[in-house]
N, C-alpha and C. Protein backbone atom coordinates (compact mmCIF):
# COMPACT_ATOMS: atom_id res chain seq x y z
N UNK A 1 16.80 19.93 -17.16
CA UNK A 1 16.24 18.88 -16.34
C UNK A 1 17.37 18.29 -15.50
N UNK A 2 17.23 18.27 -14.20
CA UNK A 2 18.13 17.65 -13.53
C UNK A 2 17.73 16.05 -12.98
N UNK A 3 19.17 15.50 -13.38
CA UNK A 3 19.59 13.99 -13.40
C UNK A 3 18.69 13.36 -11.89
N UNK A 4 18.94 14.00 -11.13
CA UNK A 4 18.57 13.41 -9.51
C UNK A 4 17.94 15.15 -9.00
N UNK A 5 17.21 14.83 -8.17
CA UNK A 5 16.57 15.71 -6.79
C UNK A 5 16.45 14.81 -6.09
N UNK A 6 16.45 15.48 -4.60
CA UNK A 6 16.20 14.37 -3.50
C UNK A 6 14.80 15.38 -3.11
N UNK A 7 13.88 15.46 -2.08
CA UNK A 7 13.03 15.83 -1.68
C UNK A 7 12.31 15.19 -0.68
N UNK A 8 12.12 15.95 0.45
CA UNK A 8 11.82 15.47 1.78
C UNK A 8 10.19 16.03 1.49
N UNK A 9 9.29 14.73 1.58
CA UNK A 9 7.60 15.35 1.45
C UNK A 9 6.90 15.18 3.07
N UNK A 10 7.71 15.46 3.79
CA UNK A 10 7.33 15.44 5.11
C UNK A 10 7.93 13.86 5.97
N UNK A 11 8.97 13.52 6.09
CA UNK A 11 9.90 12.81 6.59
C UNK A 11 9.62 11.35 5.35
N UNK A 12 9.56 11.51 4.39
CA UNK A 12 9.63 10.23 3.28
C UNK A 12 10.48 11.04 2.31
N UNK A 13 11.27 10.32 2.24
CA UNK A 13 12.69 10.93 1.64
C UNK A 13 12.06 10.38 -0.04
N UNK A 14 12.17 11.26 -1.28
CA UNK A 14 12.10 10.47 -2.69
C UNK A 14 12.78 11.25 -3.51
N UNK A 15 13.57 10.35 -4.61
CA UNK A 15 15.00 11.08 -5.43
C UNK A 15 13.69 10.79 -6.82
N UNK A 16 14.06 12.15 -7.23
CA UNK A 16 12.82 12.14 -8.46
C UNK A 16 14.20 12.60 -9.57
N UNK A 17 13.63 11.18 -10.54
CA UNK A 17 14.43 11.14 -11.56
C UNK A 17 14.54 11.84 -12.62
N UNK A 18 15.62 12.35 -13.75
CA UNK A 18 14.89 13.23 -14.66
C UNK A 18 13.33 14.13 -14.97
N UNK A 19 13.42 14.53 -13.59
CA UNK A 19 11.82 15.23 -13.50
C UNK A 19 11.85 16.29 -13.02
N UNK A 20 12.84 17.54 -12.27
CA UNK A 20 13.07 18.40 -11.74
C UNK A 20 13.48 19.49 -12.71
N UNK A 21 12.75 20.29 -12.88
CA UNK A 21 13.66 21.95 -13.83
C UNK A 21 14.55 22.77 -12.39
N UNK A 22 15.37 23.36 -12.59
CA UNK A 22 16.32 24.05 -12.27
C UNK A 22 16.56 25.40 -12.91
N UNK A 23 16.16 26.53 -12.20
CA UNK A 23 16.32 27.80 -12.89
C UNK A 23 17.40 28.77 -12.26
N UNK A 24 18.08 29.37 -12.31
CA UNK A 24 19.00 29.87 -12.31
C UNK A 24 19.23 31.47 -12.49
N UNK A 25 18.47 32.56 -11.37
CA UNK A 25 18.93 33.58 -11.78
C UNK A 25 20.48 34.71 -12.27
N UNK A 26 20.60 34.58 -13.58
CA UNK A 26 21.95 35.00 -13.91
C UNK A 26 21.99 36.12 -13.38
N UNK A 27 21.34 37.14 -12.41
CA UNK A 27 21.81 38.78 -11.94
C UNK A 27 22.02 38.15 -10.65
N UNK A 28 21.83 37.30 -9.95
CA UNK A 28 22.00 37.04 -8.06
C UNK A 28 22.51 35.37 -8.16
N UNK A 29 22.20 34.62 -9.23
CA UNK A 29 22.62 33.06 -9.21
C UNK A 29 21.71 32.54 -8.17
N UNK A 30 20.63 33.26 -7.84
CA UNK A 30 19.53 32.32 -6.62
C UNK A 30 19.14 31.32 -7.88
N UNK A 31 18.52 29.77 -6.59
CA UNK A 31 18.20 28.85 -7.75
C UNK A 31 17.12 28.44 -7.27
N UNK A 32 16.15 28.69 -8.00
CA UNK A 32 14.90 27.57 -8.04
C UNK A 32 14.16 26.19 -9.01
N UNK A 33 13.67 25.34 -8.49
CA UNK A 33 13.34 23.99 -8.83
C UNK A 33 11.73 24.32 -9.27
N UNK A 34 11.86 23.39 -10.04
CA UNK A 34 9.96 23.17 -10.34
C UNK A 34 10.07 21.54 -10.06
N UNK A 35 9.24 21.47 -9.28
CA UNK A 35 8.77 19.77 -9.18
C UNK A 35 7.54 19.70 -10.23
N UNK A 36 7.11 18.75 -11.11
CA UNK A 36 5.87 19.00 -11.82
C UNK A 36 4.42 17.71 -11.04
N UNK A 37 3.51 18.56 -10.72
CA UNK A 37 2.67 17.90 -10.32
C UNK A 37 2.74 17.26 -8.66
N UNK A 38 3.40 18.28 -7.91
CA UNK A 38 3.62 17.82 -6.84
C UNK A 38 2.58 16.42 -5.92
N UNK A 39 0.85 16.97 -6.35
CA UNK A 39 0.37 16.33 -5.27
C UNK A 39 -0.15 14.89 -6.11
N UNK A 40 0.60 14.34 -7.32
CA UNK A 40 0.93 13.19 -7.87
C UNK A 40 1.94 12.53 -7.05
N UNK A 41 2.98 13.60 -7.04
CA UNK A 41 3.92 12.99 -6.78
C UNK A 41 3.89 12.33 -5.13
N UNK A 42 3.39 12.90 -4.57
CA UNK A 42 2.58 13.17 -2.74
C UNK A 42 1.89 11.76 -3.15
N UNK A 43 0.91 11.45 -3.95
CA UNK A 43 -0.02 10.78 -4.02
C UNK A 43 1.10 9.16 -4.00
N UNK A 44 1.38 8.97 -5.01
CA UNK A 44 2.39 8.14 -5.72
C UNK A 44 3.43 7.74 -4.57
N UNK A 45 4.05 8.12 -3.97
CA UNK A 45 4.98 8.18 -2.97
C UNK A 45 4.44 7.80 -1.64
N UNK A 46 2.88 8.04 -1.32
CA UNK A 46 2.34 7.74 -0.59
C UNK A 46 1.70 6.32 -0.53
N UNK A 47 1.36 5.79 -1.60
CA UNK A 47 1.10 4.51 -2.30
C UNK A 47 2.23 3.73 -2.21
N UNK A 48 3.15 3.98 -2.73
CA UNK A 48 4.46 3.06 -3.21
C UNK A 48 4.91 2.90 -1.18
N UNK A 49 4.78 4.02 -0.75
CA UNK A 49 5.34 3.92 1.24
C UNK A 49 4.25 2.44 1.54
N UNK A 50 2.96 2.39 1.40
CA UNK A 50 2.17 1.17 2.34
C UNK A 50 2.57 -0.01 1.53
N UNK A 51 3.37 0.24 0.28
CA UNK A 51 3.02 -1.08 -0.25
C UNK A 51 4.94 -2.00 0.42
N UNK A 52 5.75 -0.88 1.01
CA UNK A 52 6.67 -1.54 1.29
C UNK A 52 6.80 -2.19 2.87
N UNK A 53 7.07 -3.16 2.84
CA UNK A 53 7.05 -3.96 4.23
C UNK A 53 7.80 -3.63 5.78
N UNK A 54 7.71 -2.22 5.80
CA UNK A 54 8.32 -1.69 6.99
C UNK A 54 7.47 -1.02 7.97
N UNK A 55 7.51 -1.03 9.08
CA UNK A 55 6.02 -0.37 10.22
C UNK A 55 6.00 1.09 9.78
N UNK A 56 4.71 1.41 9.56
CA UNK A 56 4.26 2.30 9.20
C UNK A 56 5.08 3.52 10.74
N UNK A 57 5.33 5.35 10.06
CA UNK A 57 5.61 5.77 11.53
C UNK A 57 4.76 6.75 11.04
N UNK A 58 4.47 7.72 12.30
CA UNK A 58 3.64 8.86 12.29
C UNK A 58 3.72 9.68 11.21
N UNK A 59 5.21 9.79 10.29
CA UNK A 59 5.44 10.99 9.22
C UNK A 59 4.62 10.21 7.91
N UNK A 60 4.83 8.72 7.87
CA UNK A 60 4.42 7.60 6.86
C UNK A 60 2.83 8.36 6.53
N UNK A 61 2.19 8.43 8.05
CA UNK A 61 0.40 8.42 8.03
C UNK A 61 0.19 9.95 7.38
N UNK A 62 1.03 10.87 8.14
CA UNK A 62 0.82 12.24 8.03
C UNK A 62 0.92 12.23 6.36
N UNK A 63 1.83 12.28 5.96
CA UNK A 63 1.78 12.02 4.09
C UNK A 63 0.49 11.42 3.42
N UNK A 64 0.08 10.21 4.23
CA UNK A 64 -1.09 9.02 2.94
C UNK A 64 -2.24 10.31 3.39
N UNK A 65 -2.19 10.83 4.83
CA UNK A 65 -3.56 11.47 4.97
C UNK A 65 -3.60 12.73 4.18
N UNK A 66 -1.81 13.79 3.55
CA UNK A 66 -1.98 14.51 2.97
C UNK A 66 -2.23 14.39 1.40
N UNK A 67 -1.85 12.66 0.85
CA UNK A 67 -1.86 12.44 -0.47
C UNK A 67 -3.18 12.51 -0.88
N UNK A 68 -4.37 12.23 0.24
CA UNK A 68 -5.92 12.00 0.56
C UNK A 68 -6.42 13.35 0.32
N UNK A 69 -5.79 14.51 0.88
CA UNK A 69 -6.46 15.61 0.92
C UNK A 69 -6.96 16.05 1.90
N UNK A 70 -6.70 14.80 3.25
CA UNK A 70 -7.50 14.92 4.69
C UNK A 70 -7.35 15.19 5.45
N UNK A 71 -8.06 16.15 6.17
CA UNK A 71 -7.40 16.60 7.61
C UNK A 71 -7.06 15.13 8.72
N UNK A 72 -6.59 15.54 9.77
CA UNK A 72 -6.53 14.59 10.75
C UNK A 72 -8.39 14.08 10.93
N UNK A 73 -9.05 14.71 11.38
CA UNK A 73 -10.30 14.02 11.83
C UNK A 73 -10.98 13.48 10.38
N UNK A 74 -10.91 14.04 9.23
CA UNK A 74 -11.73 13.39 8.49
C UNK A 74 -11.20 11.69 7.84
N UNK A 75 -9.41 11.69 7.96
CA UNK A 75 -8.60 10.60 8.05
C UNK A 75 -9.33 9.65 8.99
N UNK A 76 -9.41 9.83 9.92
CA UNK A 76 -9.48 9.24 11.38
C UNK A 76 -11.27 8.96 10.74
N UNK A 77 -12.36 9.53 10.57
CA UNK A 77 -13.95 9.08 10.31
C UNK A 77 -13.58 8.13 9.30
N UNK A 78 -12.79 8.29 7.90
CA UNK A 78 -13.14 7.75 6.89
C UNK A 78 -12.00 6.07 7.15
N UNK A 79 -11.13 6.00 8.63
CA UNK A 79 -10.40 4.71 8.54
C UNK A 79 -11.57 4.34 9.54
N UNK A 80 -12.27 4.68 10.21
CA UNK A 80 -13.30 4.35 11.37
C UNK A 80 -12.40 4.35 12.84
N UNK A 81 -11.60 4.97 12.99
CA UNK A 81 -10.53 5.84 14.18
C UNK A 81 -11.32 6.84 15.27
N UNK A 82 -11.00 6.87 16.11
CA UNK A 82 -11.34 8.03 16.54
C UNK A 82 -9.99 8.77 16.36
N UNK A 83 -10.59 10.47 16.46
CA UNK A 83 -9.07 11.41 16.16
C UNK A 83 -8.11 11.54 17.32
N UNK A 84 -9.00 11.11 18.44
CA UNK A 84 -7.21 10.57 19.55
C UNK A 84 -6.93 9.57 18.75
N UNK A 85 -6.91 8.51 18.57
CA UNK A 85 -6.13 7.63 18.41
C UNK A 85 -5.30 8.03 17.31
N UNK A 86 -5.68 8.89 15.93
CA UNK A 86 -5.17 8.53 14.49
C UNK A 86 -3.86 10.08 15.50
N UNK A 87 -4.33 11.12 16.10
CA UNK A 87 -2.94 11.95 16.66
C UNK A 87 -2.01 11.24 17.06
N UNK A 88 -2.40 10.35 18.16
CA UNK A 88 -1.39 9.74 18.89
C UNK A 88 -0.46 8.94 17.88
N UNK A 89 -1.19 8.10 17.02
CA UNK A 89 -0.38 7.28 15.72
C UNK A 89 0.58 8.56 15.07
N UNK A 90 0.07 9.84 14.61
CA UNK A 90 0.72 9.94 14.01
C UNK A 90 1.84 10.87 14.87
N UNK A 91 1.68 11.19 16.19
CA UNK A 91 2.86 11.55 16.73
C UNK A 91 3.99 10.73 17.05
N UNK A 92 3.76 8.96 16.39
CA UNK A 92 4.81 8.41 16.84
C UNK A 92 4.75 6.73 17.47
N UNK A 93 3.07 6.76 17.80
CA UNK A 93 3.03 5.43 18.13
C UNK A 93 2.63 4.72 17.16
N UNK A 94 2.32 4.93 15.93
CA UNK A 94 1.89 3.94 14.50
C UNK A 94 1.25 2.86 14.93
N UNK A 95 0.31 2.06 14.07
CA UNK A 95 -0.88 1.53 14.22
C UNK A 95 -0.22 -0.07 14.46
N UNK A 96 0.61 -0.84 13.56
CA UNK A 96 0.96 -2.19 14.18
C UNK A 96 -0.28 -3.34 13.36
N UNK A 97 0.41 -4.14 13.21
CA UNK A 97 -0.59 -5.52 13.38
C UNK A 97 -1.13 -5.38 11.94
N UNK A 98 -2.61 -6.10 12.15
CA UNK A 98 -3.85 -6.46 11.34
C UNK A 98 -3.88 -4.80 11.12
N UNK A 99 -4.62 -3.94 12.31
CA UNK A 99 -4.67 -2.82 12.12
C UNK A 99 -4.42 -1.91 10.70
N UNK A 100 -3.01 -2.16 11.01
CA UNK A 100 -1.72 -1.34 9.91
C UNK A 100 -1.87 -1.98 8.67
N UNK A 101 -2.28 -3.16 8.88
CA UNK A 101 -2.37 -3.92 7.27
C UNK A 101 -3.69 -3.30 6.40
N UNK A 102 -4.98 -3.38 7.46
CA UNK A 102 -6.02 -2.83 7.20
C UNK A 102 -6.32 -1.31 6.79
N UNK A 103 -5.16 -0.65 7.48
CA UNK A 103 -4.88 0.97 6.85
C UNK A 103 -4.00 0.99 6.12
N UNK A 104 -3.09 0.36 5.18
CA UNK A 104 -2.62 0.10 4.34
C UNK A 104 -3.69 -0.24 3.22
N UNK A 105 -4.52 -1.11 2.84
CA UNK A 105 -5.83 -1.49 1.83
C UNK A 105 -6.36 -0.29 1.57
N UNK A 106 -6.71 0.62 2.93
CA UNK A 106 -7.44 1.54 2.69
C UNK A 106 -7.03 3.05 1.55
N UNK A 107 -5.65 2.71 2.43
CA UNK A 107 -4.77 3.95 1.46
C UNK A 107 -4.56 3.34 0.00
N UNK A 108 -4.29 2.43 -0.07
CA UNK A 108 -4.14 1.86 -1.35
C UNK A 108 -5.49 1.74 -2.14
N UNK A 109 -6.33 1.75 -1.91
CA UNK A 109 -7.80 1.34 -2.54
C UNK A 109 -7.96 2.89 -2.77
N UNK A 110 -8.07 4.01 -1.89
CA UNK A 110 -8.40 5.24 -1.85
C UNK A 110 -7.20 5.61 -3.18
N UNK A 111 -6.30 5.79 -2.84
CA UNK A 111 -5.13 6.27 -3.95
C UNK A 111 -4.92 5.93 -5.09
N UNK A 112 -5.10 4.41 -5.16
CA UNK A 112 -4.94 3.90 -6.63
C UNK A 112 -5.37 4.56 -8.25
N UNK A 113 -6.80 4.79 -7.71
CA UNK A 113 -6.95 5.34 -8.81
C UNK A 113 -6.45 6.59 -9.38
N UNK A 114 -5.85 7.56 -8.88
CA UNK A 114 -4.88 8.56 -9.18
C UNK A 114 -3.58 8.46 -9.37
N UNK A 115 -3.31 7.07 -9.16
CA UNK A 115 -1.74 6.97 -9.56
C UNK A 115 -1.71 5.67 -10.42
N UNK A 116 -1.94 5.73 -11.79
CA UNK A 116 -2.64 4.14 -12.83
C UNK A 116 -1.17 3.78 -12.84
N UNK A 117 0.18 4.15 -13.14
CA UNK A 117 1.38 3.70 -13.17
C UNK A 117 1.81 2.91 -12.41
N UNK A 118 1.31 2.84 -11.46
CA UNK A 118 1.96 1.80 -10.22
C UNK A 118 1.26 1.11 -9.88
N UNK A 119 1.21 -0.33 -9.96
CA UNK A 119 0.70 -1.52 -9.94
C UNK A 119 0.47 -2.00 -8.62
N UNK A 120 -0.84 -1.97 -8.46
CA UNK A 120 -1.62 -2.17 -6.83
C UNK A 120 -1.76 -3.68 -6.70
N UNK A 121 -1.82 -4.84 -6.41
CA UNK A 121 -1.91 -5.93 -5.47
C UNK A 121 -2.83 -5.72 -4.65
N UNK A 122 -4.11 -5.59 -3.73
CA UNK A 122 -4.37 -6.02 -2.63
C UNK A 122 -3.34 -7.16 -1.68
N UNK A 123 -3.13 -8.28 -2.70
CA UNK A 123 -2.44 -9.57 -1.64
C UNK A 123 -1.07 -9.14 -1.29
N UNK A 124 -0.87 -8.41 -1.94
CA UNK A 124 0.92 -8.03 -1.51
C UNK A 124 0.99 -7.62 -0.19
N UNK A 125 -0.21 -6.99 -0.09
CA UNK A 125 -0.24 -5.93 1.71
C UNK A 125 -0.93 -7.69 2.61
N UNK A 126 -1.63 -8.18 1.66
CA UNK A 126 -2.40 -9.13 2.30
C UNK A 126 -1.30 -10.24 3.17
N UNK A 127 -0.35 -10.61 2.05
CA UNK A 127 0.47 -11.45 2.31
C UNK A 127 2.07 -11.09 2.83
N UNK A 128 1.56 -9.33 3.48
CA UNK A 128 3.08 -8.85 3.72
C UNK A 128 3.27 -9.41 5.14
N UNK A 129 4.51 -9.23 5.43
CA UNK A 129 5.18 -9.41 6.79
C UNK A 129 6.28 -8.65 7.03
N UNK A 130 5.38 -7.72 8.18
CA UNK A 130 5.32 -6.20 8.51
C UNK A 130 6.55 -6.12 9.46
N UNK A 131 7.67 -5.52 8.83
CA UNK A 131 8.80 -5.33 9.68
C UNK A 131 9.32 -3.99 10.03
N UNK A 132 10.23 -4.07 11.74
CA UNK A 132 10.66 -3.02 11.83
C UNK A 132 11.61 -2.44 11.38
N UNK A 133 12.45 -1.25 11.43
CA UNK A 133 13.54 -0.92 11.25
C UNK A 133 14.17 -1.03 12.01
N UNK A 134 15.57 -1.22 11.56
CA UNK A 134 16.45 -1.86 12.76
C UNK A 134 16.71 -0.20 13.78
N UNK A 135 16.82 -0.38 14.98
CA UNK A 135 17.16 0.85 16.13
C UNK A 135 18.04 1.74 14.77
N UNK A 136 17.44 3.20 15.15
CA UNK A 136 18.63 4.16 14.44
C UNK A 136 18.37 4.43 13.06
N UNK A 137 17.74 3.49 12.32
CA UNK A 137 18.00 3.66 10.35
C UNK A 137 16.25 4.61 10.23
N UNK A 138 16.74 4.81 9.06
CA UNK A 138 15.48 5.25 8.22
C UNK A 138 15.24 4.60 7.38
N UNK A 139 13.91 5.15 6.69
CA UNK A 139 13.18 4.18 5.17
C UNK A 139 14.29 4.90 4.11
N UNK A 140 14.52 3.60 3.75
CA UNK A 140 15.95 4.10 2.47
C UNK A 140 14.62 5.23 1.79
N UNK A 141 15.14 5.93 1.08
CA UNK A 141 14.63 6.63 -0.39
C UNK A 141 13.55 6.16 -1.40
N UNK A 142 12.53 6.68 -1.70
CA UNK A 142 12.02 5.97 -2.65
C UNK A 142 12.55 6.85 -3.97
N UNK A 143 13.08 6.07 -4.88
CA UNK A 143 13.45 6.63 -6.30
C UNK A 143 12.09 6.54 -7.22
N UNK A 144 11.63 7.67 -7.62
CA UNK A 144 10.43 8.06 -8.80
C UNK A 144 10.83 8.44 -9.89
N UNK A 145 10.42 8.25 -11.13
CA UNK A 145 10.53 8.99 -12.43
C UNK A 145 9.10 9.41 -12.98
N UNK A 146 9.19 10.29 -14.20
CA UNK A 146 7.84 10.84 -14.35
C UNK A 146 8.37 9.66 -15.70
N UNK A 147 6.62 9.90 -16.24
CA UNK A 147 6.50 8.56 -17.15
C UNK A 147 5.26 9.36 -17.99
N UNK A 148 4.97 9.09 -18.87
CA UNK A 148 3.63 9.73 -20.37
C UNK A 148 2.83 8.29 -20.41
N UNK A 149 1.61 8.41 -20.12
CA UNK A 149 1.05 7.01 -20.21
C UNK A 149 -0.08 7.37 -21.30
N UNK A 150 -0.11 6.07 -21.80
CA UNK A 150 -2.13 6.21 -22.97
C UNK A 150 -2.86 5.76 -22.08
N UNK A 151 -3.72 6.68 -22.13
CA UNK A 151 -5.04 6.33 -21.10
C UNK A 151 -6.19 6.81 -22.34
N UNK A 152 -7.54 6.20 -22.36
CA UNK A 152 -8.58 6.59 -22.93
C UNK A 152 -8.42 7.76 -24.12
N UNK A 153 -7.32 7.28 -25.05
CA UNK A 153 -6.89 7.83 -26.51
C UNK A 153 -6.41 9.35 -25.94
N UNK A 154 -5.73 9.37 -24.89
CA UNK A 154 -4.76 10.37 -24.95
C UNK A 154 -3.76 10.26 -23.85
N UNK A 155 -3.03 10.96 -23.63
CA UNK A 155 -1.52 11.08 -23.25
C UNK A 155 -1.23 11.70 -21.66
N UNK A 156 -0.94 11.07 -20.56
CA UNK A 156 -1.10 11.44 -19.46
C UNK A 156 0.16 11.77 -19.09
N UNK A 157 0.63 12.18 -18.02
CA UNK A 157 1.71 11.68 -17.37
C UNK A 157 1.38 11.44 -15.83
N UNK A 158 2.44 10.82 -15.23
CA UNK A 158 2.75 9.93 -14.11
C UNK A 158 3.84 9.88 -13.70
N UNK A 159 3.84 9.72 -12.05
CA UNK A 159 5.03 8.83 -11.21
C UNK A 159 4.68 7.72 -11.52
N UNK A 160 6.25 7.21 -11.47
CA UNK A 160 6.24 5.60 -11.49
C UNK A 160 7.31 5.55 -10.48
N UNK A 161 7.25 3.81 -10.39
CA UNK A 161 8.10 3.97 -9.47
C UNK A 161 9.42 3.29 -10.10
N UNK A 162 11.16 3.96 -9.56
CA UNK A 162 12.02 3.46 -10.87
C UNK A 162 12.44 2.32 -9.51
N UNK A 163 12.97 2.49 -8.39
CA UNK A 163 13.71 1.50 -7.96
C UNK A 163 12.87 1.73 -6.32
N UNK A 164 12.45 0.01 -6.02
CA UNK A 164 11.90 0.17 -4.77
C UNK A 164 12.88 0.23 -3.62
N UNK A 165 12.83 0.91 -2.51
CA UNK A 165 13.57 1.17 -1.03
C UNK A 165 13.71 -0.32 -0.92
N UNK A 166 14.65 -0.62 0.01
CA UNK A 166 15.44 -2.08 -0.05
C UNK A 166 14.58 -2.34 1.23
């Protein structure tokens, strides 16, 4: 099990903690990773992104709509979008405002229930104040660990989240 992975899930950077296997062919030394449960981890990462207070960008949407399972147009019917608008967002102009707060609820209400480890708020998005990044930076990292939860007399596992992006 390796200590740290970093992993790019489509421009959302997340360092997954003690959760990565590492295999090692001893005839060539090629190396491959197992992530476990990738589209948890997609899911989880996609959740933990709306709940942090930075403007949503086009790679942000492209992720919540892949943690969803949704193409662009069925994203775009089920936020009440048309699919110009949800392209154009996600090539870069991101939604802003009330808007963004309101597609934030949505992703969070839709997702929650597949990710029970991470503790949803409605008012947190309600009562956020939605900032940019300064010219030049990126969304720090989100750090994840996998976690074994009791759910309904048996034994699950989960992302959680270990340390939120600053």
């Amino acid at each position: 099990m390796l200590p740290e992975h970093t992993e790019d899930l489509g421009g959302i950077t997340a360092v997954l903690v003690d959760a990565v296997r590492e295999y090692r062919c001893p005839g060539c030394d090629a190396v491959e990773t197992e992530i476990p449960d990738m589209q948890g981890l997609v899911r989880s990462v996609a959740l933990l992104r709306a709940l942090f207070p930075y403007q949503l960008t086009g790679g942000d949407l492209r992720l919540m709509r892949r943690a969803l399972d949704m193409n662009q147009k069925e994203f775009a019917e089920a936020m009440e979008l048309t699919p110009e608008t949800m392209n154009r967002w996600e090539r870069g102009g991101g939604a802003g405002g009330a808007t963004e707060k309101l597609l934030r609820h949505n992703v969070c209400a839709l997702l929650h229930r597949f990710v029970p480890a991470i503790d949803y708020d409605p008012a947190q998005i309600t009562k956020m104040a939605i900032k940019k990044l300064p010219e030049g930076a990126v969304m720090p990292p989100i750090k994840v660990r996998r976690v074994v939860m009791k759910r309904d007399h048996h034994r699950e596992d989960a992302w959680d989240t270990l340390c939120e992006a600053a």
